[in-house]
PDB file of N, CA and C in Angstrom:
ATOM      1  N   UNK A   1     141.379 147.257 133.462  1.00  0.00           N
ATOM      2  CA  UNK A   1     141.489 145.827 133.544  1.00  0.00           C
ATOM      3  C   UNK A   1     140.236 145.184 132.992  1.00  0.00           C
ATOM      4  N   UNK A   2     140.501 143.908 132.642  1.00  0.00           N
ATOM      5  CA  UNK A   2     138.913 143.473 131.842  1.00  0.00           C
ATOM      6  C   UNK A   2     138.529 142.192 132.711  1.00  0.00           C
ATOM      7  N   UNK A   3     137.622 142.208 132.424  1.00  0.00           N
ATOM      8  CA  UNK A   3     137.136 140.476 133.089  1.00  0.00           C
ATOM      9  C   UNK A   3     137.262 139.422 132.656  1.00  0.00           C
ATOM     10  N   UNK A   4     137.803 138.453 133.040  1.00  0.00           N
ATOM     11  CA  UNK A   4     138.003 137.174 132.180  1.00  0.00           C
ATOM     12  C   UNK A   4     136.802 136.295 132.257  1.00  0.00           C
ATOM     13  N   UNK A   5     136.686 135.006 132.068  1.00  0.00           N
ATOM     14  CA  UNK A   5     135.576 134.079 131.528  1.00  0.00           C
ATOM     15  C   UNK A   5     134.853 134.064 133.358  1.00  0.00           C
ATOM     16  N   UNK A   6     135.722 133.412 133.676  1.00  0.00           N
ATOM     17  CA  UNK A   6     135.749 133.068 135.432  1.00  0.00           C
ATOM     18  C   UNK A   6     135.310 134.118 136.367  1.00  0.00           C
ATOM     19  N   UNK A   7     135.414 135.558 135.899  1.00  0.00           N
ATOM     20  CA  UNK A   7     135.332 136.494 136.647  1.00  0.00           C
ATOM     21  C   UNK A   7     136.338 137.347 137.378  1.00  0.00           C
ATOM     22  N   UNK A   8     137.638 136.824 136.905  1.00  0.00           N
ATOM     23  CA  UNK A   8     138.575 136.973 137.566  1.00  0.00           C
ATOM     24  C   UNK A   8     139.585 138.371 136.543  1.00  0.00           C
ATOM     25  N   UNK A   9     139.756 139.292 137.373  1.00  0.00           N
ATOM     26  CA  UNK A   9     140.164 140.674 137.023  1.00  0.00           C
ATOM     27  C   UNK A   9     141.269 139.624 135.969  1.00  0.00           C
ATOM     28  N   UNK A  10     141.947 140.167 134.515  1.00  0.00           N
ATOM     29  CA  UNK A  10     142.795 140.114 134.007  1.00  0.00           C
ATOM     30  C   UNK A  10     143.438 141.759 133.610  1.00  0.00           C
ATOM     31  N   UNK A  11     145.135 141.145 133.992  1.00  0.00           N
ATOM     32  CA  UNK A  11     145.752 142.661 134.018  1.00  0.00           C
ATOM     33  C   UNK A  11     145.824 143.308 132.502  1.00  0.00           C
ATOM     34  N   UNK A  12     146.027 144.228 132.301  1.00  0.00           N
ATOM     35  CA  UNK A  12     146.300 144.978 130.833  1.00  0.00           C
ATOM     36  C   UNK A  12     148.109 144.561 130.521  1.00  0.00           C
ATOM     37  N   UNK A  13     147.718 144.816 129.548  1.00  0.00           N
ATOM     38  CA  UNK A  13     149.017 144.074 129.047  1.00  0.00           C
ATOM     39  C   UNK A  13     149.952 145.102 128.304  1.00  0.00           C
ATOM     40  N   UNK A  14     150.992 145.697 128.888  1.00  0.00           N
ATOM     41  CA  UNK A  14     152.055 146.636 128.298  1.00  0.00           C
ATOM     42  C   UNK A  14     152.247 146.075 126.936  1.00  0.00           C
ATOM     43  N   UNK A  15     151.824 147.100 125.622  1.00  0.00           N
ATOM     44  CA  UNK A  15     152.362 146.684 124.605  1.00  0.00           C
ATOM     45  C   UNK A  15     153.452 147.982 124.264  1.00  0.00           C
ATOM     46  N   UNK A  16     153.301 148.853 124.526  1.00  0.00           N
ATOM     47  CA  UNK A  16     154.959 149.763 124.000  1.00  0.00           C
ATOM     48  C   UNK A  16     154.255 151.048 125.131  1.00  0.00           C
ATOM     49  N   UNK A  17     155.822 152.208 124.947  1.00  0.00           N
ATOM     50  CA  UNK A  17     155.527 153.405 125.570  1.00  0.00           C
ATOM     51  C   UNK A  17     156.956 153.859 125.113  1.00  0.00           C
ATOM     52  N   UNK A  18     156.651 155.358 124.760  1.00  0.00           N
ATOM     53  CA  UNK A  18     157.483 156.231 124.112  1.00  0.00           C
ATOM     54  C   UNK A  18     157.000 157.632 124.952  1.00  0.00           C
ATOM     55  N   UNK A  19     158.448 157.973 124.777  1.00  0.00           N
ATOM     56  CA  UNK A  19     158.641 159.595 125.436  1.00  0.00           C
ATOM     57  C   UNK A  19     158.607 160.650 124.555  1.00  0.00           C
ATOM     58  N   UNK A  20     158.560 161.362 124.693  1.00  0.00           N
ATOM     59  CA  UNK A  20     159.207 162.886 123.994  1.00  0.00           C
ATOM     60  C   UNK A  20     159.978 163.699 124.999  1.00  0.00           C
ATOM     61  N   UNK A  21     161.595 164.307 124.436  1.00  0.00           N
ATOM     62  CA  UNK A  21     161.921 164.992 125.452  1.00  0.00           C
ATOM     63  C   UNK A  21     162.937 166.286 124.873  1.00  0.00           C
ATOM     64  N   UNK A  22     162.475 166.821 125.496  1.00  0.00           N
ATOM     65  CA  UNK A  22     162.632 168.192 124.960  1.00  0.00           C
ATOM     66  C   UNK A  22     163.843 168.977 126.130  1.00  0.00           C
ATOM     67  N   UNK A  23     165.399 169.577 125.362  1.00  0.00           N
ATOM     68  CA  UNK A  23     166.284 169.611 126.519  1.00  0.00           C
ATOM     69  C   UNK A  23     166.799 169.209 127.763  1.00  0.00           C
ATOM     70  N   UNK A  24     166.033 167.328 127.485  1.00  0.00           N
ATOM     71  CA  UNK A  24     166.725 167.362 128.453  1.00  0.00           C
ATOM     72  C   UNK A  24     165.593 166.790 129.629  1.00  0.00           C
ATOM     73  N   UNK A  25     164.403 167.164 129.658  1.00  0.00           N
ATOM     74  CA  UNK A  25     163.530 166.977 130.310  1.00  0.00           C
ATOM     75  C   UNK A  25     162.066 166.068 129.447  1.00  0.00           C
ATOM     76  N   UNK A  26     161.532 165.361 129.939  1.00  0.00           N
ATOM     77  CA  UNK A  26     160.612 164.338 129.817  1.00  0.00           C
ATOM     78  C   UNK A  26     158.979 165.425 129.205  1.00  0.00           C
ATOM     79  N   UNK A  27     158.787 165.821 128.180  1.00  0.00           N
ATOM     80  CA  UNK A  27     157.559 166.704 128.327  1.00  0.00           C
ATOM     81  C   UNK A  27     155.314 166.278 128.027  1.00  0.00           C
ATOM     82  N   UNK A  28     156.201 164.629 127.116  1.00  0.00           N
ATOM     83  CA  UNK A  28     155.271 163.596 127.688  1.00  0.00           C
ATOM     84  C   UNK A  28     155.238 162.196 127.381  1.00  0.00           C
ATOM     85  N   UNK A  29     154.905 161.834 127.626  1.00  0.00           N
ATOM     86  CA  UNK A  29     154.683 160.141 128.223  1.00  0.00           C
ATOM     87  C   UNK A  29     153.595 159.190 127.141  1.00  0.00           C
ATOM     88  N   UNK A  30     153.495 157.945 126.406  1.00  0.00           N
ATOM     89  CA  UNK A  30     152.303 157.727 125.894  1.00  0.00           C
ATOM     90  C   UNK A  30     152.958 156.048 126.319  1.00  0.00           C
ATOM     91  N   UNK A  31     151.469 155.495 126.965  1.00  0.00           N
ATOM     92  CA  UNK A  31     151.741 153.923 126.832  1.00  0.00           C
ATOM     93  C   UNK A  31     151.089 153.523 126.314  1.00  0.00           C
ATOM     94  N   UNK A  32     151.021 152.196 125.582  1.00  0.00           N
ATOM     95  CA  UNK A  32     150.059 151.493 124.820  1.00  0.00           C
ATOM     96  C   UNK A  32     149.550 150.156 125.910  1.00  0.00           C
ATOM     97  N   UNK A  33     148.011 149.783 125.750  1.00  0.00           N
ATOM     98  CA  UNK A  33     147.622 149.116 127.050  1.00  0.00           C
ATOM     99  C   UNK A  33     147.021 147.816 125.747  1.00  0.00           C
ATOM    100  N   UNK A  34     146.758 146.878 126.377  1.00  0.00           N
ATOM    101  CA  UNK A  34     145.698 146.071 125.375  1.00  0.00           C
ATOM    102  C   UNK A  34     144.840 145.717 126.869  1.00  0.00           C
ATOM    103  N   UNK A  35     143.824 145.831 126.818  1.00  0.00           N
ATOM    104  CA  UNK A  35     142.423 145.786 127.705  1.00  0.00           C
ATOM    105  C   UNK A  35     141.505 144.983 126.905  1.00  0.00           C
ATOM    106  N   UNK A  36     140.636 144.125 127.714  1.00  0.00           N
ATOM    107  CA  UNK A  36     139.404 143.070 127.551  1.00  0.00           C
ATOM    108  C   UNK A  36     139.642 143.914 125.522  1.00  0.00           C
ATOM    109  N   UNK A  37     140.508 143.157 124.531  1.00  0.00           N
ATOM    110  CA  UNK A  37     140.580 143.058 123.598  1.00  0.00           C
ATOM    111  C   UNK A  37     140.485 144.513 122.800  1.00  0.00           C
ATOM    112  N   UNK A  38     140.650 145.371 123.394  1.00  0.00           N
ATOM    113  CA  UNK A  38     140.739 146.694 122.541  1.00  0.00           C
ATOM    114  C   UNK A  38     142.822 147.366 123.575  1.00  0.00           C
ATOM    115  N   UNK A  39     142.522 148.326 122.567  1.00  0.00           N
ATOM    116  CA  UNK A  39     143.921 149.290 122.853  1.00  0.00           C
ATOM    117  C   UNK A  39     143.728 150.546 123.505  1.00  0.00           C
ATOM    118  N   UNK A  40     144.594 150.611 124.430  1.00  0.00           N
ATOM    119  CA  UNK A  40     144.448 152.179 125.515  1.00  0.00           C
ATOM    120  C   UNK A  40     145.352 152.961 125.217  1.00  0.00           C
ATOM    121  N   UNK A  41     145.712 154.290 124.799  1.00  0.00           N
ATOM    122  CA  UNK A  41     147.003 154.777 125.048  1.00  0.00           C
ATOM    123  C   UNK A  41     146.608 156.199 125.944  1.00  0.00           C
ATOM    124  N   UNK A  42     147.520 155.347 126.782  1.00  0.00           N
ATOM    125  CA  UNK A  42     147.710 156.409 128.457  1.00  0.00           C
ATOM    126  C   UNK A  42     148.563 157.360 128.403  1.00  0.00           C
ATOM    127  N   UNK A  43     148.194 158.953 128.408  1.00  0.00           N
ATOM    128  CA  UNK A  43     148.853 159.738 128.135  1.00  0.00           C
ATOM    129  C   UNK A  43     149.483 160.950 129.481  1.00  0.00           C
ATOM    130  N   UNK A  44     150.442 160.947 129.687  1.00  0.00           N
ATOM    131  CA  UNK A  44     150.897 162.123 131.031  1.00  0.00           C
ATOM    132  C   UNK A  44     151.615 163.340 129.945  1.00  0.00           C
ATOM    133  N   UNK A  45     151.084 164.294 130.500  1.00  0.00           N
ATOM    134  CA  UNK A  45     152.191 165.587 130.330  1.00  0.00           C
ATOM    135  C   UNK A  45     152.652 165.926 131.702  1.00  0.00           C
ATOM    136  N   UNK A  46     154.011 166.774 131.236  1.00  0.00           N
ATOM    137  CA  UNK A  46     154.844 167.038 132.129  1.00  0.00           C
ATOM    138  C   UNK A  46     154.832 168.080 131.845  1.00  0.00           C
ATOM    139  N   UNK A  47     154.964 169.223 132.768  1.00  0.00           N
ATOM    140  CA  UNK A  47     155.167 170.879 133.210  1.00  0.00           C
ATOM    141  C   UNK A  47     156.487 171.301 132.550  1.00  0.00           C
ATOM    142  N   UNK A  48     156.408 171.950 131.962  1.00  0.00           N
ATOM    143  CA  UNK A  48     157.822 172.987 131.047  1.00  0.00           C
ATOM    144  C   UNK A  48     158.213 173.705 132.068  1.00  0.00           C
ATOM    145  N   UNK A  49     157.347 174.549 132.739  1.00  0.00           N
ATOM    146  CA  UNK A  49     157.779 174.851 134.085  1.00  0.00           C
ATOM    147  C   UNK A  49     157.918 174.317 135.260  1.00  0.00           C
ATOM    148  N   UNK A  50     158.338 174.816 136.364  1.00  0.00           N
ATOM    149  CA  UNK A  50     157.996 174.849 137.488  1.00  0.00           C
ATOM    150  C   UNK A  50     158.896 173.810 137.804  1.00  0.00           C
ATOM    151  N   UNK A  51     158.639 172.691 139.058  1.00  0.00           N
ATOM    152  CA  UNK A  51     159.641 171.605 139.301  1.00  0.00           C
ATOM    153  C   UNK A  51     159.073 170.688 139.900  1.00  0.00           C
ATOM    154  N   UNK A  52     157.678 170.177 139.529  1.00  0.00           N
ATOM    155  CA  UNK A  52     156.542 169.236 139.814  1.00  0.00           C
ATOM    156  C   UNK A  52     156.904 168.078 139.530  1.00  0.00           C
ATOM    157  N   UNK A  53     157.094 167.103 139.492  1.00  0.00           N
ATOM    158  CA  UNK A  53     157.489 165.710 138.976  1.00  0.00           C
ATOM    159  C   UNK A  53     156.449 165.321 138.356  1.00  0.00           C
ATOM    160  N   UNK A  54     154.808 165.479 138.970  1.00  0.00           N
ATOM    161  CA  UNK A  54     153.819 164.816 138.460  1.00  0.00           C
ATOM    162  C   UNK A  54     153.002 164.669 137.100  1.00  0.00           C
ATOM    163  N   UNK A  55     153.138 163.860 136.409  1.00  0.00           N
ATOM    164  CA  UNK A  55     152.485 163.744 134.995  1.00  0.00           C
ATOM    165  C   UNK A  55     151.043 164.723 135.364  1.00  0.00           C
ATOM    166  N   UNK A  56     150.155 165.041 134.261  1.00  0.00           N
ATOM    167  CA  UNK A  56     148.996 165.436 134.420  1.00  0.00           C
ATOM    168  C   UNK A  56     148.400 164.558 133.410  1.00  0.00           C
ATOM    169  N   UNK A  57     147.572 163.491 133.876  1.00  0.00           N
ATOM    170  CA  UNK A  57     147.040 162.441 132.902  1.00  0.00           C
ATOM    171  C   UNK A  57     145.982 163.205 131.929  1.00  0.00           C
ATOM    172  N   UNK A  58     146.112 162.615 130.914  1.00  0.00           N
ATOM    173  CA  UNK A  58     144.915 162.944 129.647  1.00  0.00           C
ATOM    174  C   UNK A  58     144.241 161.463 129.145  1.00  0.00           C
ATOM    175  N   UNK A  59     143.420 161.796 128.640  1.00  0.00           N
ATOM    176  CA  UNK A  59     142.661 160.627 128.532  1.00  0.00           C
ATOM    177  C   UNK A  59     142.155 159.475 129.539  1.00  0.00           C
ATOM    178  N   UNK A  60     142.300 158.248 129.338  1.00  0.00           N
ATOM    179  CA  UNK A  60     143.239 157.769 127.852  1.00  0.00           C
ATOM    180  C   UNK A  60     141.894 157.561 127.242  1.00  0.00           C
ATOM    181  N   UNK A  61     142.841 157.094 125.821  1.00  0.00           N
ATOM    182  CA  UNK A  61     142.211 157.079 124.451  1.00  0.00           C
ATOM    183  C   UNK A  61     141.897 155.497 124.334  1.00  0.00           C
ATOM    184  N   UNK A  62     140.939 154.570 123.923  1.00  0.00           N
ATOM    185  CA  UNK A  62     140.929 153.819 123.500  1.00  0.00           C
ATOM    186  C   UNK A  62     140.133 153.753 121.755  1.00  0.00           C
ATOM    187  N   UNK A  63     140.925 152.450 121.353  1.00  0.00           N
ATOM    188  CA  UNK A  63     141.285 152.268 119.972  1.00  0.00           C
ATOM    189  C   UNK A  63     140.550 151.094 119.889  1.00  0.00           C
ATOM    190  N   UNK A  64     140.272 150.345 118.577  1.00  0.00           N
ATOM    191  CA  UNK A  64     139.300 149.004 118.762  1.00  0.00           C
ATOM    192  C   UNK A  64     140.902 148.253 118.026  1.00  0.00           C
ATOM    193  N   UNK A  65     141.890 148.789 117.688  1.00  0.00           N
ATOM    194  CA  UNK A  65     142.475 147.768 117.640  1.00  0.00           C
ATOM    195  C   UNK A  65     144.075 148.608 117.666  1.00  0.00           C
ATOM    196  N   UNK A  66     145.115 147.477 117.299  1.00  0.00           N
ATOM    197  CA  UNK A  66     146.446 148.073 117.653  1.00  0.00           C
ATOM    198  C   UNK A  66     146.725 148.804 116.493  1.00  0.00           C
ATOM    199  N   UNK A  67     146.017 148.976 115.496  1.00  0.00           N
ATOM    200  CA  UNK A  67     147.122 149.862 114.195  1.00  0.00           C
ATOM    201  C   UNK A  67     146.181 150.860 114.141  1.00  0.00           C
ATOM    202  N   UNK A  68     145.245 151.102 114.706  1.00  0.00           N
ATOM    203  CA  UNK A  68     144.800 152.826 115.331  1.00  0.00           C
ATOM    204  C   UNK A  68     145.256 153.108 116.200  1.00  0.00           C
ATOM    205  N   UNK A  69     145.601 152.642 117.232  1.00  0.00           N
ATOM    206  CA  UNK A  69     146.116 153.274 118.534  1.00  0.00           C
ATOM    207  C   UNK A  69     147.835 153.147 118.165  1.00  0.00           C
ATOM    208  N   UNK A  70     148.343 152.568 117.197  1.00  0.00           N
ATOM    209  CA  UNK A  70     149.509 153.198 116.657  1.00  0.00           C
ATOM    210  C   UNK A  70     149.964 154.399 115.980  1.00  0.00           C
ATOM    211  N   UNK A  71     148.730 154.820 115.341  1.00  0.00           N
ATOM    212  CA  UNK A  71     148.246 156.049 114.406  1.00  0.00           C
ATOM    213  C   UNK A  71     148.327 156.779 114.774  1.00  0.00           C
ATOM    214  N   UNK A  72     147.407 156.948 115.801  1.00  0.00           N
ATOM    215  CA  UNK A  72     147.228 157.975 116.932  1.00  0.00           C
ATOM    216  C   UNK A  72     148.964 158.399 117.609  1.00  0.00           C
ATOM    217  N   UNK A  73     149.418 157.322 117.824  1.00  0.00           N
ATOM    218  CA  UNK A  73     150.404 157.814 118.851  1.00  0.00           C
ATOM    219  C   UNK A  73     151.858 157.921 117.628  1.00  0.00           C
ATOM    220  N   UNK A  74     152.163 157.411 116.855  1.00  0.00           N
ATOM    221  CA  UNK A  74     152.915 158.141 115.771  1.00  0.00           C
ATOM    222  C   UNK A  74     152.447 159.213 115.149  1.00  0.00           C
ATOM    223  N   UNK A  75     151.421 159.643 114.824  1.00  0.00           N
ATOM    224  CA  UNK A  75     150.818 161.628 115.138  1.00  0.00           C
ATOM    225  C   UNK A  75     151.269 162.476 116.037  1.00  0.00           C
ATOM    226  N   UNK A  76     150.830 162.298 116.978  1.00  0.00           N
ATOM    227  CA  UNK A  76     151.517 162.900 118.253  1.00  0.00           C
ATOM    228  C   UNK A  76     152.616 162.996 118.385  1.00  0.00           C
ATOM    229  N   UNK A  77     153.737 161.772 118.394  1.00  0.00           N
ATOM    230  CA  UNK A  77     154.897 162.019 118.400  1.00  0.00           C
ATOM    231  C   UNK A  77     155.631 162.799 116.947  1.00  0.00           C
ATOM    232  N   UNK A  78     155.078 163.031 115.758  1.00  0.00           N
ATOM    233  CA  UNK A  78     155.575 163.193 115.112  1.00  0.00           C
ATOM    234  C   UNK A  78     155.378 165.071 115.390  1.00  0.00           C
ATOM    235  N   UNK A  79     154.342 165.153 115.953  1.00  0.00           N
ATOM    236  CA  UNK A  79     154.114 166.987 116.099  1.00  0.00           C
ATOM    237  C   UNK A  79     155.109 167.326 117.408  1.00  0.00           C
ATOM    238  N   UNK A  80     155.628 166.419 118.161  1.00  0.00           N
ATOM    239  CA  UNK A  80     156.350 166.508 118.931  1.00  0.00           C
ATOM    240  C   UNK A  80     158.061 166.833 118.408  1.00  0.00           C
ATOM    241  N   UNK A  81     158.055 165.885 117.563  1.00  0.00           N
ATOM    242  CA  UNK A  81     159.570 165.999 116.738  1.00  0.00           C
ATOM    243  C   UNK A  81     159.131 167.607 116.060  1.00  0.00           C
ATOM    244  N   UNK A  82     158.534 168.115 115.374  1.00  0.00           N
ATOM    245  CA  UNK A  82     158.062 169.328 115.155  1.00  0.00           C
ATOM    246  C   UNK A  82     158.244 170.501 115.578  1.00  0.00           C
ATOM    247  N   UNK A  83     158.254 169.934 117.227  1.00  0.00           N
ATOM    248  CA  UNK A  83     158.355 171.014 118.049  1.00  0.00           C
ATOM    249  C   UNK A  83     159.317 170.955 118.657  1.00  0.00           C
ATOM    250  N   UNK A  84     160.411 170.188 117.999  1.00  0.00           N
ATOM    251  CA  UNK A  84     162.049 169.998 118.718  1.00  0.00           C
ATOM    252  C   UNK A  84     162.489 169.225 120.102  1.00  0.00           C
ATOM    253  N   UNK A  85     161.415 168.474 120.406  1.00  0.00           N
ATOM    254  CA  UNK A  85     161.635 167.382 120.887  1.00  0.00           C
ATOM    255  C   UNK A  85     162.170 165.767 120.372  1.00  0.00           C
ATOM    256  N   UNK A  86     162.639 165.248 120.930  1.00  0.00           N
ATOM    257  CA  UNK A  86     163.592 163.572 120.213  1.00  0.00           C
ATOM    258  C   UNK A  86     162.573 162.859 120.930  1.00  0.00           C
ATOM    259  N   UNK A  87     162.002 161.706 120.485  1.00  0.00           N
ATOM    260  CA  UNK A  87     161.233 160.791 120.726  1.00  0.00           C
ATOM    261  C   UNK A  87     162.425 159.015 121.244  1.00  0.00           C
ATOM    262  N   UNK A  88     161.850 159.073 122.071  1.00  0.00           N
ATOM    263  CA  UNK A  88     162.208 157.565 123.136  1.00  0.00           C
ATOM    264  C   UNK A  88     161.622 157.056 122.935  1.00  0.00           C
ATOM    265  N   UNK A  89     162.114 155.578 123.124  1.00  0.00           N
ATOM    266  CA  UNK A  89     161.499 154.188 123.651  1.00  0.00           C
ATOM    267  C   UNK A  89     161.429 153.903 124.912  1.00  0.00           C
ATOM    268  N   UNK A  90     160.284 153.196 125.559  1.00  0.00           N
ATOM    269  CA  UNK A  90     160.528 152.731 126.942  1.00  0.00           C
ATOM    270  C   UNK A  90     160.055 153.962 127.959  1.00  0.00           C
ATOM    271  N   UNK A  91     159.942 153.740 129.131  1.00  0.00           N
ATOM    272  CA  UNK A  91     160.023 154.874 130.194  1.00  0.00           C
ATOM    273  C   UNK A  91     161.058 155.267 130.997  1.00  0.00           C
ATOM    274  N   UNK A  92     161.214 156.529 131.219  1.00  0.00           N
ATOM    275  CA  UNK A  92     162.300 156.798 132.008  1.00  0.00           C
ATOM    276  C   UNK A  92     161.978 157.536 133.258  1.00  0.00           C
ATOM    277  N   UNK A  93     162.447 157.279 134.209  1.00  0.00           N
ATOM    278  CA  UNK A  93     161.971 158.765 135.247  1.00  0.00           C
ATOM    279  C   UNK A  93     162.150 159.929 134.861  1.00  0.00           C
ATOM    280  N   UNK A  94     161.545 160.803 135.286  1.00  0.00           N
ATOM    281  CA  UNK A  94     161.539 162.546 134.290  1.00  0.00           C
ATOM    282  C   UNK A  94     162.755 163.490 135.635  1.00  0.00           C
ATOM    283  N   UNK A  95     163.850 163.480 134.628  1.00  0.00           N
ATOM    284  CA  UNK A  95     165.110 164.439 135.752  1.00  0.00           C
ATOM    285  C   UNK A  95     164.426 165.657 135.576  1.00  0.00           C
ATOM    286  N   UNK A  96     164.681 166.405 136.927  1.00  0.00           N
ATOM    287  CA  UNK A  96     164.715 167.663 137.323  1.00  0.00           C
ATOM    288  C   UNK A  96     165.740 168.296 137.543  1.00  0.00           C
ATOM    289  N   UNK A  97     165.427 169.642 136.565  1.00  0.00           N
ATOM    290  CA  UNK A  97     166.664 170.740 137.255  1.00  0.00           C
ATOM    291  C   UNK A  97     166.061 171.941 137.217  1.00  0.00           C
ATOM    292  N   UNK A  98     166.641 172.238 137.757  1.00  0.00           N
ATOM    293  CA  UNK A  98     166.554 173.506 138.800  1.00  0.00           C
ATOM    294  C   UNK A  98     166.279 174.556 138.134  1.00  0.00           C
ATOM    295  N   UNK A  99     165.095 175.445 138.408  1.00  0.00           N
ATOM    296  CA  UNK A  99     164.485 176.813 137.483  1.00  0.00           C
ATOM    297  C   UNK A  99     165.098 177.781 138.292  1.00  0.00           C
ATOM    298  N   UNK A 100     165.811 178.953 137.274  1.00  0.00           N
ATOM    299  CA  UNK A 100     166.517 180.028 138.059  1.00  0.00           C
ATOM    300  C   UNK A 100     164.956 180.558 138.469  1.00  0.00           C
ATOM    301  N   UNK A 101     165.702 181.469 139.562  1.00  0.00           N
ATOM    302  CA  UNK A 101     164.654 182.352 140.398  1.00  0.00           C
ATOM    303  C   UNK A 101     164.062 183.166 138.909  1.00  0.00           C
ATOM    304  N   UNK A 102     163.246 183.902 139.469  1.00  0.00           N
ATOM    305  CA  UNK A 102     162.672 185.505 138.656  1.00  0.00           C
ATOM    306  C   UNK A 102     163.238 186.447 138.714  1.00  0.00           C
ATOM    307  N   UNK A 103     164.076 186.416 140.234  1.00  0.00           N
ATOM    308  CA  UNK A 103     164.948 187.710 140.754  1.00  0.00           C
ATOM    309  C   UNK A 103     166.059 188.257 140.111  1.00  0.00           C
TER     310      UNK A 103
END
């Protein structure tokens, strides 16, 4: 969050967020923030395994403006399509299903 003139906290401002998802499941997360005049992109991965719900945050990255922190995050998603994941718009909750045993 940044400070405004007054002193008074101003919120970050959602400018986009895209998924990658791979069978089915959510494998990561990128939002774009605009903060006291620069760009954030907030990044979660999600577990291939196991049946954790919880993102594991990275970063975030800040950018001094929006067509680097677009750069950045059309890279990423594009090594994602790469790796046979489909790229989203928006956020979704990440579904879980069920990992057979080992047994």
């Amino acid at each position: 969050m940044g400070i405004g003139a007054e002193g008074a906290r101003t919120p970050a401002r959602e400018l986009f967020s895209r998924r990658a998802v791979k069978e089915g499941r959510t494998v990561v997360s990128l939002r774009g923030v605009q903060t006291a005049g620069r760009c954030r992109i907030e990044v979660g991965v999600f577990p291939t395994t196991g049946v954790g719900l919880d993102a594991v945050p990275l970063g975030p990255y800040d950018f001094p403006g929006l067509d680097e922190a677009i750069d950045f995050v059309e890279e990423a998603l594009l090594a994602f399509e790469y790796l046979g994941c489909s790229v989203h718009s928006g956020a979704e909750e990440r579904t879980l299903r069920a990992v057979p045993d080992a047994s």
